[in-house]
N, C-alpha and C. Protein backbone atom coordinates (compact mmCIF):
# COMPACT_ATOMS: atom_id res chain seq x y z
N UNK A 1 9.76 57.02 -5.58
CA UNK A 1 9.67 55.90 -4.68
C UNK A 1 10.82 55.94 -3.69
N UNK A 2 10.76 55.57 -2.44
CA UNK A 2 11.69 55.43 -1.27
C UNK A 2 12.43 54.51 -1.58
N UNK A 3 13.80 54.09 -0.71
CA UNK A 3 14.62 53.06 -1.31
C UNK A 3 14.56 52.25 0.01
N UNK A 4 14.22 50.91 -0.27
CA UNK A 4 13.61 49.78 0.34
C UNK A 4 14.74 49.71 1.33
N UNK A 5 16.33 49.43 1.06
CA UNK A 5 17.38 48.60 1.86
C UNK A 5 18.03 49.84 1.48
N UNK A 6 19.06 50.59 2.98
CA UNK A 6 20.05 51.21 2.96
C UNK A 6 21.11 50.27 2.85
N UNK A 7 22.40 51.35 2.69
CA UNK A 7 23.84 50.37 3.12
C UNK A 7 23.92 49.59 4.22
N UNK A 8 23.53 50.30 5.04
CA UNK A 8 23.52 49.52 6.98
C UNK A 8 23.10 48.28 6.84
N UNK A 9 22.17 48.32 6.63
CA UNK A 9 21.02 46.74 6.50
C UNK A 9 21.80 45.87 5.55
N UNK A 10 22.77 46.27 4.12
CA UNK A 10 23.40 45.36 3.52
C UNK A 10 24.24 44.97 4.50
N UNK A 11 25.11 45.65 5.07
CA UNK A 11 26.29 45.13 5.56
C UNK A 11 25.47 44.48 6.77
N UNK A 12 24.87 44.68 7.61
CA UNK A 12 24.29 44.31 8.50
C UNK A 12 23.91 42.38 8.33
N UNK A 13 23.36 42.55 6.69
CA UNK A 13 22.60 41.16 6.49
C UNK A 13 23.68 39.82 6.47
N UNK A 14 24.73 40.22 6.31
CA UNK A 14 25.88 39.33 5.43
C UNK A 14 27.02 38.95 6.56
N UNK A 15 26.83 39.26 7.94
CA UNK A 15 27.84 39.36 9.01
C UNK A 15 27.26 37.84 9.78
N UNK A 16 28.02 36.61 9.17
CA UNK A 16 27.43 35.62 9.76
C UNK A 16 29.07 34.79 9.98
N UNK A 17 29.20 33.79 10.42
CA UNK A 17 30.51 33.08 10.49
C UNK A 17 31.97 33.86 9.78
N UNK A 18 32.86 34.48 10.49
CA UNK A 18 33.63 35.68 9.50
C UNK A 18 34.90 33.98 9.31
N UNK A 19 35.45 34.10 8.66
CA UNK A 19 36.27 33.19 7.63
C UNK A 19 37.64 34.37 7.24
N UNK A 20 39.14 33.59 7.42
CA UNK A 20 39.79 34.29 7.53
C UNK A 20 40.81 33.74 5.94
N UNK A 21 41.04 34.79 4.88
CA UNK A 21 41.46 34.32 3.76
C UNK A 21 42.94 34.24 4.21
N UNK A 22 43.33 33.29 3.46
CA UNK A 22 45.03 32.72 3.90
C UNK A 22 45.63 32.18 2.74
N UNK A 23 47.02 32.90 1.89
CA UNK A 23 47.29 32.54 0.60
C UNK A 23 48.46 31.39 1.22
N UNK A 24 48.77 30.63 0.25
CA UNK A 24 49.16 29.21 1.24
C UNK A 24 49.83 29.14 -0.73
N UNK A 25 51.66 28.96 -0.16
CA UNK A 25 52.69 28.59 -1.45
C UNK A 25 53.03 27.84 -1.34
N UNK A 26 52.77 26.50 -2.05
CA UNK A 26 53.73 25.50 -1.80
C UNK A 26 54.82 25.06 -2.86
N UNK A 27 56.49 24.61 -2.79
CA UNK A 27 57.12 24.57 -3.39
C UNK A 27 57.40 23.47 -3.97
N UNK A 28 57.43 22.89 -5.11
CA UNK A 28 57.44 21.81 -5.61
C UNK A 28 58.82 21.08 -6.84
N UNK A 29 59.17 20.45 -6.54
CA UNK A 29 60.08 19.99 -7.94
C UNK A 29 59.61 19.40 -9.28
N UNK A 30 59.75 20.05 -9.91
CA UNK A 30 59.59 19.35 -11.55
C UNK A 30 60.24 17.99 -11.98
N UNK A 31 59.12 17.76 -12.92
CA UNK A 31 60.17 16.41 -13.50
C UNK A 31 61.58 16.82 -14.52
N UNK A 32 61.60 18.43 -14.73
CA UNK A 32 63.28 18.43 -15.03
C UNK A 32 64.10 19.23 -14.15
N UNK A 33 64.07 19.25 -12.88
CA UNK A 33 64.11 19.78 -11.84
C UNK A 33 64.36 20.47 -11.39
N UNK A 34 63.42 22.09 -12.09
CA UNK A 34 63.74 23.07 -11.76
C UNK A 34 62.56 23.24 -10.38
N UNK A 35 62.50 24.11 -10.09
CA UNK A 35 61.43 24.35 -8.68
C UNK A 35 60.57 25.28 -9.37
N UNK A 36 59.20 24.80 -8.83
CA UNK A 36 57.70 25.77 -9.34
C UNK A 36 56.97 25.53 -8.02
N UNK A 37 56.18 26.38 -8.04
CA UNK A 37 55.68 27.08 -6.79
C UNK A 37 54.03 27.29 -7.35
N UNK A 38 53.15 26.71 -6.69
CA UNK A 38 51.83 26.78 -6.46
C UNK A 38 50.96 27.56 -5.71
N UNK A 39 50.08 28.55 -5.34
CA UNK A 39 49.56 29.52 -4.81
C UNK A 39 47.89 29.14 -4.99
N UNK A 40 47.79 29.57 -3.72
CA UNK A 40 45.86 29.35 -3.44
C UNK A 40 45.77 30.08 -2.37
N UNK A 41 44.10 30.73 -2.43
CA UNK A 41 43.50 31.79 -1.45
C UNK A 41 43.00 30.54 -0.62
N UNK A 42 42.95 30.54 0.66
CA UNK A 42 41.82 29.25 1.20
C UNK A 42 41.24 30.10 2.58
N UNK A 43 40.13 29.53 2.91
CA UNK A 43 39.75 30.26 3.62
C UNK A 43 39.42 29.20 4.65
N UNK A 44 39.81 30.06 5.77
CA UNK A 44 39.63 28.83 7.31
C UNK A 44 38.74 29.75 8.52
N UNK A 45 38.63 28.81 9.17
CA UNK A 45 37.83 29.41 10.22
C UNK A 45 38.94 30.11 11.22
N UNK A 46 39.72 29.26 11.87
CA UNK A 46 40.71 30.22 13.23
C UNK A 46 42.05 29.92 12.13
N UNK A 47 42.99 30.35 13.08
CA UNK A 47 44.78 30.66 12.52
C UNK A 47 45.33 29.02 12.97
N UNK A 48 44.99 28.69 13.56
CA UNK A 48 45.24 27.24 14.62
C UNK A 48 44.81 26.15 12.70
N UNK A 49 44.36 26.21 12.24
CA UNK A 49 44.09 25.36 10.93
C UNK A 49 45.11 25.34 10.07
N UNK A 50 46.34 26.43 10.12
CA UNK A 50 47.34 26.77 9.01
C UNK A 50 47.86 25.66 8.64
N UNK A 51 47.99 24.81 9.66
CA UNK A 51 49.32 23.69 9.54
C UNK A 51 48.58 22.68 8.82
N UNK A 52 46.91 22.77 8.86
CA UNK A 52 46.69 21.08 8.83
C UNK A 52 45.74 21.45 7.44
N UNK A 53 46.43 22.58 6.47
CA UNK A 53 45.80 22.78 4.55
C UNK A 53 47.00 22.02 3.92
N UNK A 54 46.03 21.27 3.12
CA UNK A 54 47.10 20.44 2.23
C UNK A 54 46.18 20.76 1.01
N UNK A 55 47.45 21.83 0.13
CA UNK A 55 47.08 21.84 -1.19
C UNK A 55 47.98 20.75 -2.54
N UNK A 56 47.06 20.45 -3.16
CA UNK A 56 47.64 19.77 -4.32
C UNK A 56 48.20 20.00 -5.79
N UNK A 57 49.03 19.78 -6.78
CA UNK A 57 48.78 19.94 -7.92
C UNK A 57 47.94 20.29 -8.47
């Protein structure tokens, strides 16, 4: 049997709004107050969004 979908056509199918991943640390104080540090992938549309991710606990 022939093969229905090449590679081309995968990559081809999936190229819709591209989204730019951005790891975002934020530094935090403890309640015995040493400093710990939080990390997340987030993904935004333009670079102009950096300022206005607010990650939480």
């Amino acid at each position: 049997m022939a093969k229905q979908q090449t590679f081309g056509d995968k990559s081809k199918k999936g190229s819709g709004p591209q989204k730019i991943n951005v790891k975002v640390v934020k530094g935090y104080r403890s309640d015995k107050g040493s400093i710990k540090f939080l990390e997340r992938f987030v993904k935004i549309d333009e670079l102009s969004q950096i300022d206005s991710i607010d990650i939480s606990k």
